[in-house]
N, C-alpha and C. Protein backbone atom coordinates (compact mmCIF):
# COMPACT_ATOMS: atom_id res chain seq x y z
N UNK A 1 -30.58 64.89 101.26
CA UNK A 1 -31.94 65.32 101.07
C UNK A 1 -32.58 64.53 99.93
N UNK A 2 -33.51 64.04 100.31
CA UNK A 2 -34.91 63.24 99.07
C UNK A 2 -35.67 64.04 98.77
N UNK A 3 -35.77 63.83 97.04
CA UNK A 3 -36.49 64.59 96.25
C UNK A 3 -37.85 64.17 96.76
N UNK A 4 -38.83 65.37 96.52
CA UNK A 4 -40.24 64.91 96.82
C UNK A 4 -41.23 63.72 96.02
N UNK A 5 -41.95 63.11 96.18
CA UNK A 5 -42.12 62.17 95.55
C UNK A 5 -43.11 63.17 94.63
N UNK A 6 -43.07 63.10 92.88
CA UNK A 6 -44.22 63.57 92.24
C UNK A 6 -45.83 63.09 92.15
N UNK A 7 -46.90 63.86 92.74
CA UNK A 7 -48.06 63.57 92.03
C UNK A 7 -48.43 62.38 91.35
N UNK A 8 -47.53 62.59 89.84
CA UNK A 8 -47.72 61.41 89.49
C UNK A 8 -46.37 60.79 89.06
N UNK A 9 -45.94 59.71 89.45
CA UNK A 9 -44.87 58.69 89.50
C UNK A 9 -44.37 57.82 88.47
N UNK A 10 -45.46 58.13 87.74
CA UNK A 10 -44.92 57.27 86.16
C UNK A 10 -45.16 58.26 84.55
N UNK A 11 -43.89 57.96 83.87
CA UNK A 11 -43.95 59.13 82.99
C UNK A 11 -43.66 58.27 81.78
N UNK A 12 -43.56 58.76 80.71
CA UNK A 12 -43.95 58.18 79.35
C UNK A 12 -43.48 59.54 77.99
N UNK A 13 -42.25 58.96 77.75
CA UNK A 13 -42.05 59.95 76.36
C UNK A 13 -42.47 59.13 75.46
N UNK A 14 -43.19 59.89 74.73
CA UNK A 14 -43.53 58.72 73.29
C UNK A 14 -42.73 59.13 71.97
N UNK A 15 -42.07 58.79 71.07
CA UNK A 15 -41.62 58.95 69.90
C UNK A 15 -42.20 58.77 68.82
N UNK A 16 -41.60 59.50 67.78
CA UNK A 16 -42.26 58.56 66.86
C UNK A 16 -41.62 59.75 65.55
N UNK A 17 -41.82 59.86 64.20
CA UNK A 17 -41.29 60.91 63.40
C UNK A 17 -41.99 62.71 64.09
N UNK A 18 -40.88 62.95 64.26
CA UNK A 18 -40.56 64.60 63.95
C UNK A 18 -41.29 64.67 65.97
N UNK A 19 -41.28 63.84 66.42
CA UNK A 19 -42.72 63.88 67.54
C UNK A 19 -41.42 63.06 68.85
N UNK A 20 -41.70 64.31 69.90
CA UNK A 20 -40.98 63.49 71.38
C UNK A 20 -41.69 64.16 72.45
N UNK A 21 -43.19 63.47 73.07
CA UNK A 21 -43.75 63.68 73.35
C UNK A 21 -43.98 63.30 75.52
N UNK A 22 -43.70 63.86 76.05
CA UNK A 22 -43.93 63.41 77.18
C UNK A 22 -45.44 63.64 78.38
N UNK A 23 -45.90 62.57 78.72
CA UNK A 23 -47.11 62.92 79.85
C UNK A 23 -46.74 62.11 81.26
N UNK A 24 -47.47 62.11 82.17
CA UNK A 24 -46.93 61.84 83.29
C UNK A 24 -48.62 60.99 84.05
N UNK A 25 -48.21 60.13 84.76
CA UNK A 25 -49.54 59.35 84.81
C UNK A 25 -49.28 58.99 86.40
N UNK A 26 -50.70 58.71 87.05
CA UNK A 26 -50.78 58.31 88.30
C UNK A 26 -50.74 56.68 88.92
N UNK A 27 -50.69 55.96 87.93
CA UNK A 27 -50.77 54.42 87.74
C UNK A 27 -49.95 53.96 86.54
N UNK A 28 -49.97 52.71 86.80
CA UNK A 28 -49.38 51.55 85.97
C UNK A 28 -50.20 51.16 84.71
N UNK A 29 -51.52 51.19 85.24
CA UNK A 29 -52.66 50.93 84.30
C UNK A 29 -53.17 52.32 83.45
N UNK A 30 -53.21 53.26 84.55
CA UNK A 30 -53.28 54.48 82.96
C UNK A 30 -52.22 54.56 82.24
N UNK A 31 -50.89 53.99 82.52
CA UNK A 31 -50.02 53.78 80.71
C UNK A 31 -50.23 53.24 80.54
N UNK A 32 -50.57 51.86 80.90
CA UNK A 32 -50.78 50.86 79.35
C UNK A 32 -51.51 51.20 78.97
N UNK A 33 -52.69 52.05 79.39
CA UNK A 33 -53.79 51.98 78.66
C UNK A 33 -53.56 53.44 77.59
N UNK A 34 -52.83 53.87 78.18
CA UNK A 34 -52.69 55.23 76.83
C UNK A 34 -51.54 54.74 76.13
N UNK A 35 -50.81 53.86 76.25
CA UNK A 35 -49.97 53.16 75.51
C UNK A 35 -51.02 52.25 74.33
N UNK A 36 -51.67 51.91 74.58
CA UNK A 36 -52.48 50.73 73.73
C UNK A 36 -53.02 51.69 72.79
N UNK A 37 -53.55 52.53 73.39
CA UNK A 37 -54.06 53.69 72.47
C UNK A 37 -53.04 54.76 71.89
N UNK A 38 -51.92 54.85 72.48
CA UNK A 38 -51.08 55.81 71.52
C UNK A 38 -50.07 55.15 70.51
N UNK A 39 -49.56 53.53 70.97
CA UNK A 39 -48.80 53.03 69.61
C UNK A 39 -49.84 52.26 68.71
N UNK A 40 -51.16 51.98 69.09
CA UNK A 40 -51.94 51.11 68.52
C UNK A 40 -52.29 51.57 67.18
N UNK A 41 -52.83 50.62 66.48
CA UNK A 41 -53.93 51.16 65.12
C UNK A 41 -52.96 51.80 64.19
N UNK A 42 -53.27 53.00 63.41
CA UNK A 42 -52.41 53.84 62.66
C UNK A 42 -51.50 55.22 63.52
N UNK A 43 -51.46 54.74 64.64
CA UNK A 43 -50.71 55.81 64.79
C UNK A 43 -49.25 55.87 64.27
N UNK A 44 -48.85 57.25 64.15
CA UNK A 44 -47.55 57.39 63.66
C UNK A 44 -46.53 57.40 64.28
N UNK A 45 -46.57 57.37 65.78
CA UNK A 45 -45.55 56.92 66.76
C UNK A 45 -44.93 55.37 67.10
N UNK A 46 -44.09 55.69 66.99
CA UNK A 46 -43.31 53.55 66.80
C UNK A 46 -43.18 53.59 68.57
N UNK A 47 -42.55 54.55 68.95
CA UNK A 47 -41.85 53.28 70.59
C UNK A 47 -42.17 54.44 71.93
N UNK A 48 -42.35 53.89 72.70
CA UNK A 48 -42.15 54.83 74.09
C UNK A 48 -41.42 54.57 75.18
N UNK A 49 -41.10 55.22 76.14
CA UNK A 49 -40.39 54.54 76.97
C UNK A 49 -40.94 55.56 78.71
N UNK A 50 -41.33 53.63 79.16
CA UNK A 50 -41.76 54.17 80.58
C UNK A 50 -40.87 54.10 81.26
N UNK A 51 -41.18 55.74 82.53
CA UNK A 51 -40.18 55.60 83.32
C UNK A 51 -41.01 55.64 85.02
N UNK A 52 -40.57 55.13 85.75
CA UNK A 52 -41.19 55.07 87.40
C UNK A 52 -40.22 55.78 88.05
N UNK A 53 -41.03 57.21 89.06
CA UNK A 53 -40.49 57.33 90.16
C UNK A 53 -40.48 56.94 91.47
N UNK A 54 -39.01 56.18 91.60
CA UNK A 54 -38.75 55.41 92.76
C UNK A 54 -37.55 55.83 93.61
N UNK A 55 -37.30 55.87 94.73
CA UNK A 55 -35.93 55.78 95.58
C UNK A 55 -35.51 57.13 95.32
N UNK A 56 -36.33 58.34 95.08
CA UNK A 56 -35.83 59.74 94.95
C UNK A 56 -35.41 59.77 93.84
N UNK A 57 -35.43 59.44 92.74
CA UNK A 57 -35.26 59.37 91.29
C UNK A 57 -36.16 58.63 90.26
N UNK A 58 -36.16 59.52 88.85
CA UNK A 58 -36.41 58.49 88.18
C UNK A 58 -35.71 57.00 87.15
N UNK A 59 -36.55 56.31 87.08
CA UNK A 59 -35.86 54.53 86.84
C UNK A 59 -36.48 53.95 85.25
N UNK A 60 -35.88 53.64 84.38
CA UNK A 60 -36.54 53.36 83.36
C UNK A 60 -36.87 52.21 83.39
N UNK A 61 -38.47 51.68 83.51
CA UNK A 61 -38.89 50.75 83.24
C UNK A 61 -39.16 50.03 81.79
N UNK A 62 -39.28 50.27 81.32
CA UNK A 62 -39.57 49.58 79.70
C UNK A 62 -39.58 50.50 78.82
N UNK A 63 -39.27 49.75 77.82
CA UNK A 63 -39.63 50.61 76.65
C UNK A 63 -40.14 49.86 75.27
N UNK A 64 -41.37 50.35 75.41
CA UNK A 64 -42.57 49.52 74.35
C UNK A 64 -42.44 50.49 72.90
N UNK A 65 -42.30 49.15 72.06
CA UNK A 65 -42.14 49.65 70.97
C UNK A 65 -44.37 49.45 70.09
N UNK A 66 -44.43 50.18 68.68
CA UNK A 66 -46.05 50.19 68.77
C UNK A 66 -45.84 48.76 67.98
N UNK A 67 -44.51 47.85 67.12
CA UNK A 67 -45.33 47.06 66.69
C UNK A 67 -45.74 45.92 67.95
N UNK A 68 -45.32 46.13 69.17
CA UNK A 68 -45.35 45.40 70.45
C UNK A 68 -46.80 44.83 70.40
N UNK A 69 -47.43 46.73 70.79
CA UNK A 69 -48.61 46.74 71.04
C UNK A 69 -49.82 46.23 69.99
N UNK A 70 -49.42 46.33 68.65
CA UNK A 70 -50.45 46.05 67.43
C UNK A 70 -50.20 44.52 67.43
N UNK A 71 -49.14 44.00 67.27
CA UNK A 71 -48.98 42.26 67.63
C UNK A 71 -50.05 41.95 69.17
N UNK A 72 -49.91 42.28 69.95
CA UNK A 72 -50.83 41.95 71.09
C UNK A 72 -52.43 42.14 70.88
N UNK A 73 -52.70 43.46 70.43
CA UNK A 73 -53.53 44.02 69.95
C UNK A 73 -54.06 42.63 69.20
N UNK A 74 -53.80 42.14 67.94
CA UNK A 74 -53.98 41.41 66.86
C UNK A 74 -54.39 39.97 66.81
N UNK A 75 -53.45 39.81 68.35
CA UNK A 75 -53.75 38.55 69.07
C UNK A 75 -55.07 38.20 69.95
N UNK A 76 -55.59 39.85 70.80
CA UNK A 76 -56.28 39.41 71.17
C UNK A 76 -57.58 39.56 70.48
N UNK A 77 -57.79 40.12 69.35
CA UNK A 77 -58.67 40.30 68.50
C UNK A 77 -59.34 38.89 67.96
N UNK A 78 -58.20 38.13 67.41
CA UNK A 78 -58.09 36.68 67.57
C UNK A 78 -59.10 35.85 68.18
N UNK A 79 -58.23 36.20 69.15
CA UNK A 79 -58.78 35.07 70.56
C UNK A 79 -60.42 35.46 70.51
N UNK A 80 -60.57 37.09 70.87
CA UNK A 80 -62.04 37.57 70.85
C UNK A 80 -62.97 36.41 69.79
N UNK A 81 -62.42 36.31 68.92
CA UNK A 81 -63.37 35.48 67.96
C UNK A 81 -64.04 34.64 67.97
């Protein structure tokens, strides 16, 4: 028997001090984009880790740490210039 596929298929614990936070998203692009915004800037969370449901389970896809995102961030601020 196969588990049902969830709603939404991609999930996201975020870490960070005293904080283990999980949400669950319908796309690829709404995590990065709450990724950009949840390790970015001053937040106090360092790393997250995405996971995709695939093949009747879930699969860990990456795991983004925030100085990832503030280096990218920093770069394209840059470039913007």
């Amino acid at each position: 028997m196969t588990a049902k596929k969830p709603s939404k298929p991609w999930r996201v614990t975020v870490t960070g001090p005293d904080v283990q936070a999980p949400s669950a998203f319908t796309s690829e692009a709404k995590v990065y984009a709450f990724l950009r915004t949840t390790l970015g800037g001053d937040s106090p969370a360092t790393s997250a880790k995405v996971e995709q449901w695939e093949g009747g389970r879930w699969w860990h896809f990456e795991t983004v740490t925030a100085d990832e995102i503030r280096t990218a961030q920093a770069a394209n601020r840059t470039t913007e210039q």
